[in-house]
N, C-alpha and C. Protein backbone atom coordinates (compact mmCIF):
# COMPACT_ATOMS: atom_id res chain seq x y z
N UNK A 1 41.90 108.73 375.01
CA UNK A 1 42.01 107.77 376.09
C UNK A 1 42.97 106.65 375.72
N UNK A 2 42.71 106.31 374.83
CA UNK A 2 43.70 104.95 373.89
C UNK A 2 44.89 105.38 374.08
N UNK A 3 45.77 107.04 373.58
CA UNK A 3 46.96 107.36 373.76
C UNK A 3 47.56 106.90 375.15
N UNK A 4 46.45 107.84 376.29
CA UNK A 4 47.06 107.55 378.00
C UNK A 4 47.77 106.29 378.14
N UNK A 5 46.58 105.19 377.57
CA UNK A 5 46.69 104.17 377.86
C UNK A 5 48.08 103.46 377.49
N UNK A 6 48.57 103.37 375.94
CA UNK A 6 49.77 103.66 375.69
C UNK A 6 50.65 103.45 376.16
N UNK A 7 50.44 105.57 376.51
CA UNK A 7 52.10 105.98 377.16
C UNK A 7 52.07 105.46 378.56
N UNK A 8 50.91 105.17 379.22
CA UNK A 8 51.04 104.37 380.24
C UNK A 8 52.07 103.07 380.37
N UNK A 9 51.45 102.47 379.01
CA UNK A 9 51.96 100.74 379.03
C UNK A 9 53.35 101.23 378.33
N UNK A 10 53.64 102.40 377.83
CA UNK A 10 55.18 102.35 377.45
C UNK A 10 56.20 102.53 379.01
N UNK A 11 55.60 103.31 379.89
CA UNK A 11 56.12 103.21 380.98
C UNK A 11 57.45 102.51 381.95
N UNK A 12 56.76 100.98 381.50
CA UNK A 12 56.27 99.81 381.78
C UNK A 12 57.72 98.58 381.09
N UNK A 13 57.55 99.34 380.27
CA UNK A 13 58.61 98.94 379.07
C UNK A 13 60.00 98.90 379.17
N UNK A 14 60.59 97.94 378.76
CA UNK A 14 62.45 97.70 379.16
C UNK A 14 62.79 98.81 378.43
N UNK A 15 63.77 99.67 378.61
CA UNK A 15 64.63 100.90 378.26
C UNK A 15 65.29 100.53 376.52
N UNK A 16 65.78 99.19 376.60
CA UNK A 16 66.33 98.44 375.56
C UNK A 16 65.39 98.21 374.74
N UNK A 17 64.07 98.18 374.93
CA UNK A 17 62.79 97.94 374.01
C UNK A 17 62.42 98.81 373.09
N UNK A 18 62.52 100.19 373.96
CA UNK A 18 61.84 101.02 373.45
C UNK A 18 63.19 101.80 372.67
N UNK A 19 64.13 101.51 372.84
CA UNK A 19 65.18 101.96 372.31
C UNK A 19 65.32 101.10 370.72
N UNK A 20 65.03 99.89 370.78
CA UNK A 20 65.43 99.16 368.88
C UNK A 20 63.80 99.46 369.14
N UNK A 21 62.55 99.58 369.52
CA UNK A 21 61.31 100.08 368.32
C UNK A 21 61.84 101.75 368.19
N UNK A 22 62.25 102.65 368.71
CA UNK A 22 62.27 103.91 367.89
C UNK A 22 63.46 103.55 366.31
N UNK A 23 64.45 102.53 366.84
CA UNK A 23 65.03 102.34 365.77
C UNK A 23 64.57 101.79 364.60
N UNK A 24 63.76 100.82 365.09
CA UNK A 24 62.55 100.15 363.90
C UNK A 24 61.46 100.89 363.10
N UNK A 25 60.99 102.19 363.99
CA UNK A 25 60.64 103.44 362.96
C UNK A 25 61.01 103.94 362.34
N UNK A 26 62.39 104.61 362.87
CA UNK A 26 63.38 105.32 361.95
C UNK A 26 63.13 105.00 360.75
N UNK A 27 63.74 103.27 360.78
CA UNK A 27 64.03 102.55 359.78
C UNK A 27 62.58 102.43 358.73
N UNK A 28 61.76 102.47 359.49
CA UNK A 28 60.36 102.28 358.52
C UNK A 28 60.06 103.51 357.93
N UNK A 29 60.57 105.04 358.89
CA UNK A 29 59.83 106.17 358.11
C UNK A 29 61.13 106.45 356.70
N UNK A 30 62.21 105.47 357.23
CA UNK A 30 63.08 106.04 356.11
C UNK A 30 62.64 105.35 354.33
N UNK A 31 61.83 104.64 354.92
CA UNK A 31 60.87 103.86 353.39
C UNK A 31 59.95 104.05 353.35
N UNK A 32 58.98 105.30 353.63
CA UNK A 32 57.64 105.37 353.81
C UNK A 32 57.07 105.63 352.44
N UNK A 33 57.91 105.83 351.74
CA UNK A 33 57.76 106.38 349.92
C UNK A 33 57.47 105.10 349.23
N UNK A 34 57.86 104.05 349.56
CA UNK A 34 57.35 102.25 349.21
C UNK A 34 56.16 102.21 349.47
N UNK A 35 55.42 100.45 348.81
CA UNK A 35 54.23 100.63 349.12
C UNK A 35 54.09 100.07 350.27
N UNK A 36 53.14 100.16 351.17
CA UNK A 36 53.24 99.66 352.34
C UNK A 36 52.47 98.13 352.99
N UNK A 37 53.85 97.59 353.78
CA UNK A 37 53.73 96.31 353.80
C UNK A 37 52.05 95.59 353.92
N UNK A 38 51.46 96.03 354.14
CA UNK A 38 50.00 95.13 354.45
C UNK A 38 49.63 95.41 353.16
N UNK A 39 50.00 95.84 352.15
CA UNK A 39 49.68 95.14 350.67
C UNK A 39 50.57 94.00 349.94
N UNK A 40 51.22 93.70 350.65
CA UNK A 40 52.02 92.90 350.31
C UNK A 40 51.96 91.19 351.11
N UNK A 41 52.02 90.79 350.07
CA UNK A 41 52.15 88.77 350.18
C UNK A 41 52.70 88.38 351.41
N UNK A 42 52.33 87.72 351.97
CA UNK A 42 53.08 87.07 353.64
C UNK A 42 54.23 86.20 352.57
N UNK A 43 53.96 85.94 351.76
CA UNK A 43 55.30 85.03 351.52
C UNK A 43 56.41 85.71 350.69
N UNK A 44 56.29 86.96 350.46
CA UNK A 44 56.78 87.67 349.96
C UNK A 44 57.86 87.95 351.26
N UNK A 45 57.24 88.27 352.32
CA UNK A 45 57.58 89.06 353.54
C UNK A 45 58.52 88.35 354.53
N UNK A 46 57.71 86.74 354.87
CA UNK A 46 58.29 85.59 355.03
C UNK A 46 59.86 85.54 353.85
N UNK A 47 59.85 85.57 352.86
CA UNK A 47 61.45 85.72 351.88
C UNK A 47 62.39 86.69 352.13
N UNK A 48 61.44 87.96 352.55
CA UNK A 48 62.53 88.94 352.93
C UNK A 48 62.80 88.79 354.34
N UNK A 49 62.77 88.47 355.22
CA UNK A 49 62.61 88.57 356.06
C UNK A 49 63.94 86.83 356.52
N UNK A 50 63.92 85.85 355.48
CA UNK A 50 64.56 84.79 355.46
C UNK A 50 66.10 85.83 354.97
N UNK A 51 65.92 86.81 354.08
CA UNK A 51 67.04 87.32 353.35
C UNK A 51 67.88 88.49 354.48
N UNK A 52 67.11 88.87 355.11
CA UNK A 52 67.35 89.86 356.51
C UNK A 52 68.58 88.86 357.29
N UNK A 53 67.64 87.55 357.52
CA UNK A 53 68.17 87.30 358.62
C UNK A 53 69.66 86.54 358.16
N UNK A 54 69.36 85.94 357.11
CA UNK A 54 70.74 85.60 356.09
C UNK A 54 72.12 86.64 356.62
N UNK A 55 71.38 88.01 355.76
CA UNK A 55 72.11 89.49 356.07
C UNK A 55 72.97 89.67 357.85
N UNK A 56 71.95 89.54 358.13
CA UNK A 56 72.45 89.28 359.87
C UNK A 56 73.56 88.51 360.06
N UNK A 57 73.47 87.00 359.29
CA UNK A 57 74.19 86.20 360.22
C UNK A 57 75.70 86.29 359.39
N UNK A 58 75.78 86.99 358.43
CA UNK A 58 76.77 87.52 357.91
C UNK A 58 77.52 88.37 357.99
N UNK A 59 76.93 89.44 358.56
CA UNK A 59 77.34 90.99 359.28
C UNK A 59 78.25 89.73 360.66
N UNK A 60 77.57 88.90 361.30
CA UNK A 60 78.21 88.51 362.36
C UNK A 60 79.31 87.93 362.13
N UNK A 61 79.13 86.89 361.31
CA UNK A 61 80.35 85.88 360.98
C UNK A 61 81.73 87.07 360.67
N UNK A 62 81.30 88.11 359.70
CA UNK A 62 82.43 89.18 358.84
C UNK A 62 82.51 89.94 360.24
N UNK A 63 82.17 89.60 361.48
CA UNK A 63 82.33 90.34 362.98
C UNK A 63 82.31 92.23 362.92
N UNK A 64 81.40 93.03 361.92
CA UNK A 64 80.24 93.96 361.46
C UNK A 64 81.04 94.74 362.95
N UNK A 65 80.75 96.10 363.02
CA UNK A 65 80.52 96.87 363.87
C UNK A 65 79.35 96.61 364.67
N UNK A 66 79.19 96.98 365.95
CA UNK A 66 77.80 97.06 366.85
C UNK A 66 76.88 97.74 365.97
N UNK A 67 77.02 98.71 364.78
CA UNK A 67 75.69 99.99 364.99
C UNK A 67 75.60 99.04 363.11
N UNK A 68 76.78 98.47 362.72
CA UNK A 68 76.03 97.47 361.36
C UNK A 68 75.55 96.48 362.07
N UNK A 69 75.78 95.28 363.30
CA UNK A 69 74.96 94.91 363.71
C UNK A 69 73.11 95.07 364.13
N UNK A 70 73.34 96.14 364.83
CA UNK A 70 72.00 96.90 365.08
C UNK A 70 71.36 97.22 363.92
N UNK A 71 71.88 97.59 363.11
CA UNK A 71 71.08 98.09 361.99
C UNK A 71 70.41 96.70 361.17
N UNK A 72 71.24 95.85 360.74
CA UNK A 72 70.55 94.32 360.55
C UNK A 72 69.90 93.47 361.09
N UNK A 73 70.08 93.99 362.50
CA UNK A 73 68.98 93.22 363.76
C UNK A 73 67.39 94.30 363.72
N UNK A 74 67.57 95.21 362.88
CA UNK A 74 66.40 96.23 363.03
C UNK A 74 65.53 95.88 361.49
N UNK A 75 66.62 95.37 360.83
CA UNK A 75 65.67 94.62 359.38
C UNK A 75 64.79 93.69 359.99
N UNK A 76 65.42 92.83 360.54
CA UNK A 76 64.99 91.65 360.72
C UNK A 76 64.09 91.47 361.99
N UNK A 77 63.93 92.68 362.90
CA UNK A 77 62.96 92.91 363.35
C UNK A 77 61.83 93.10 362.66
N UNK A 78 61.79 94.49 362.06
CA UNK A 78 60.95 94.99 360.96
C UNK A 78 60.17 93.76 360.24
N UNK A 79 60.63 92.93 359.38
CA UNK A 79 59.84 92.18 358.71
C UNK A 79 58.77 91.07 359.58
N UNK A 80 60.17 91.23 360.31
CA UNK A 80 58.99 89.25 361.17
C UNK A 80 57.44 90.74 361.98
N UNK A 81 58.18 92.02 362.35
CA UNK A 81 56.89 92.79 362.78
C UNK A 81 55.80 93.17 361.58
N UNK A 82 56.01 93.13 360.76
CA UNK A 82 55.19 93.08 359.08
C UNK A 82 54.65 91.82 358.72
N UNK A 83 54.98 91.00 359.23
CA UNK A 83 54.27 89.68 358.79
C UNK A 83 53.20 89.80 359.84
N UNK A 84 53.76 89.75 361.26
CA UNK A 84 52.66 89.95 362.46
C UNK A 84 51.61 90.58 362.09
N UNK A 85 51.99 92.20 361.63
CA UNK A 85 50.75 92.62 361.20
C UNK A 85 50.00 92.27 360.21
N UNK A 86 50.43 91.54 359.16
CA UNK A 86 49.91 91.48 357.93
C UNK A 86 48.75 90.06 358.39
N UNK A 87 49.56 89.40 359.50
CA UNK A 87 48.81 88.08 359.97
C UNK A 87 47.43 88.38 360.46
N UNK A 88 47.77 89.49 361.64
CA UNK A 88 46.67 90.18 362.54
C UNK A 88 45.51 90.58 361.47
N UNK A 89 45.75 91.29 360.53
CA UNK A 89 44.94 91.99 359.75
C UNK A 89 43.82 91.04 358.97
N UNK A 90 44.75 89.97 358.40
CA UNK A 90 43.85 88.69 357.61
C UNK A 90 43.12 88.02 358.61
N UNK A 91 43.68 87.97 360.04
CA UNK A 91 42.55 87.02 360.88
C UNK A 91 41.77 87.70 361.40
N UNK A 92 41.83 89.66 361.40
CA UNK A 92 40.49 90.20 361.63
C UNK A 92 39.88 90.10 360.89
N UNK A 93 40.55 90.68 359.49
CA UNK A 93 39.56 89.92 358.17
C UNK A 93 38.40 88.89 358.05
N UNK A 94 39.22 87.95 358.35
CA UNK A 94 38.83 86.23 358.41
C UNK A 94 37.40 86.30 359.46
N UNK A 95 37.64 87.21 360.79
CA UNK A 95 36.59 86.87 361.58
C UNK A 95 35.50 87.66 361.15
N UNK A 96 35.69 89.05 360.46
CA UNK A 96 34.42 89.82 360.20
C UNK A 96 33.92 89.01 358.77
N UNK A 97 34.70 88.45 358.36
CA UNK A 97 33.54 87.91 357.05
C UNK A 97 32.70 86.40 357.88
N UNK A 98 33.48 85.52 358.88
CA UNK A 98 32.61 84.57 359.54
C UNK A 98 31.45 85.50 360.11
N UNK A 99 31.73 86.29 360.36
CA UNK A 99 30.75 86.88 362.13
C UNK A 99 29.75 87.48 360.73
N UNK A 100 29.54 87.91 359.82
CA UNK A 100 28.98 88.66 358.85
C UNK A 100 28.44 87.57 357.92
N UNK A 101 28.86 86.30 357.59
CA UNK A 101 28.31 85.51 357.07
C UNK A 101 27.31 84.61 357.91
N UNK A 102 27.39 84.35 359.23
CA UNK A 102 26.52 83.81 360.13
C UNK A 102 25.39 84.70 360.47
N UNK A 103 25.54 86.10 360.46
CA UNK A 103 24.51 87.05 360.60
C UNK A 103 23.80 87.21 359.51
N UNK A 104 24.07 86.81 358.08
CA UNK A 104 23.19 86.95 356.99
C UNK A 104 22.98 85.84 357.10
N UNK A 105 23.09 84.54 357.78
CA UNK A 105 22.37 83.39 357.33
C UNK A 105 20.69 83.28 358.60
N UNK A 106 21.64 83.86 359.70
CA UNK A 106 20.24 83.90 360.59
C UNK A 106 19.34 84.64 360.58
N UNK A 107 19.21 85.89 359.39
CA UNK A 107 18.42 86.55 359.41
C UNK A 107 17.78 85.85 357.73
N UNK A 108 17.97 85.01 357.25
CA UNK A 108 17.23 84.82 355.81
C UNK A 108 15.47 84.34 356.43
């Protein structure tokens, strides 16, 4: 049911969207042999992600091809989307140890 739902909401989706996230996979399955980002430091991620965008604004200035453009706009997607998740993950974290510590206190 979750899938429908999905490919429903991909539907839905700007053409241009869904076009740099398949590129943002690519790019992720082409490192899938690394360890993977949600073990890794937000400030770690936050640095690379400062070094991406560095990368970017350099490809521009040296006026880069469109597809070296794209390809440095797909780093620098990638990371700030790795921090997101890495964020998401610690504040589900964060809420199941509150919601789990208030439930062992009302039952003592």
């Amino acid at each position: 049911m979750r899938f429908i739902k999905r490919l429903r909401t991909a539907f839905y989706l700007r053409p241009e969207l869904l076009d740099f996230a398949h590129d943002m996979e690519t790019t992720l399955r082409r490192h899938d042999h690394k360890t993977h980002w949600s073990t890794c430091r937000t400030e770690y991620l936050v640095l690379r992600l400062r070094n991406k965008i560095l990368e970017l604004s350099l490809a521009i200035v040296a006026e880069r091809s469109a597809s070296e453009l794209r390809a440095e706009a797909v780093d620098v997607a990638n990371y700030a989307m790795m921090i997101g998740d890495v964020a998401s993950r610690k504040r589900i974290a964060y809420q199941w140890f509150e919601d789990e510590t208030v439930r062992r206190m009302q039952h003592r």
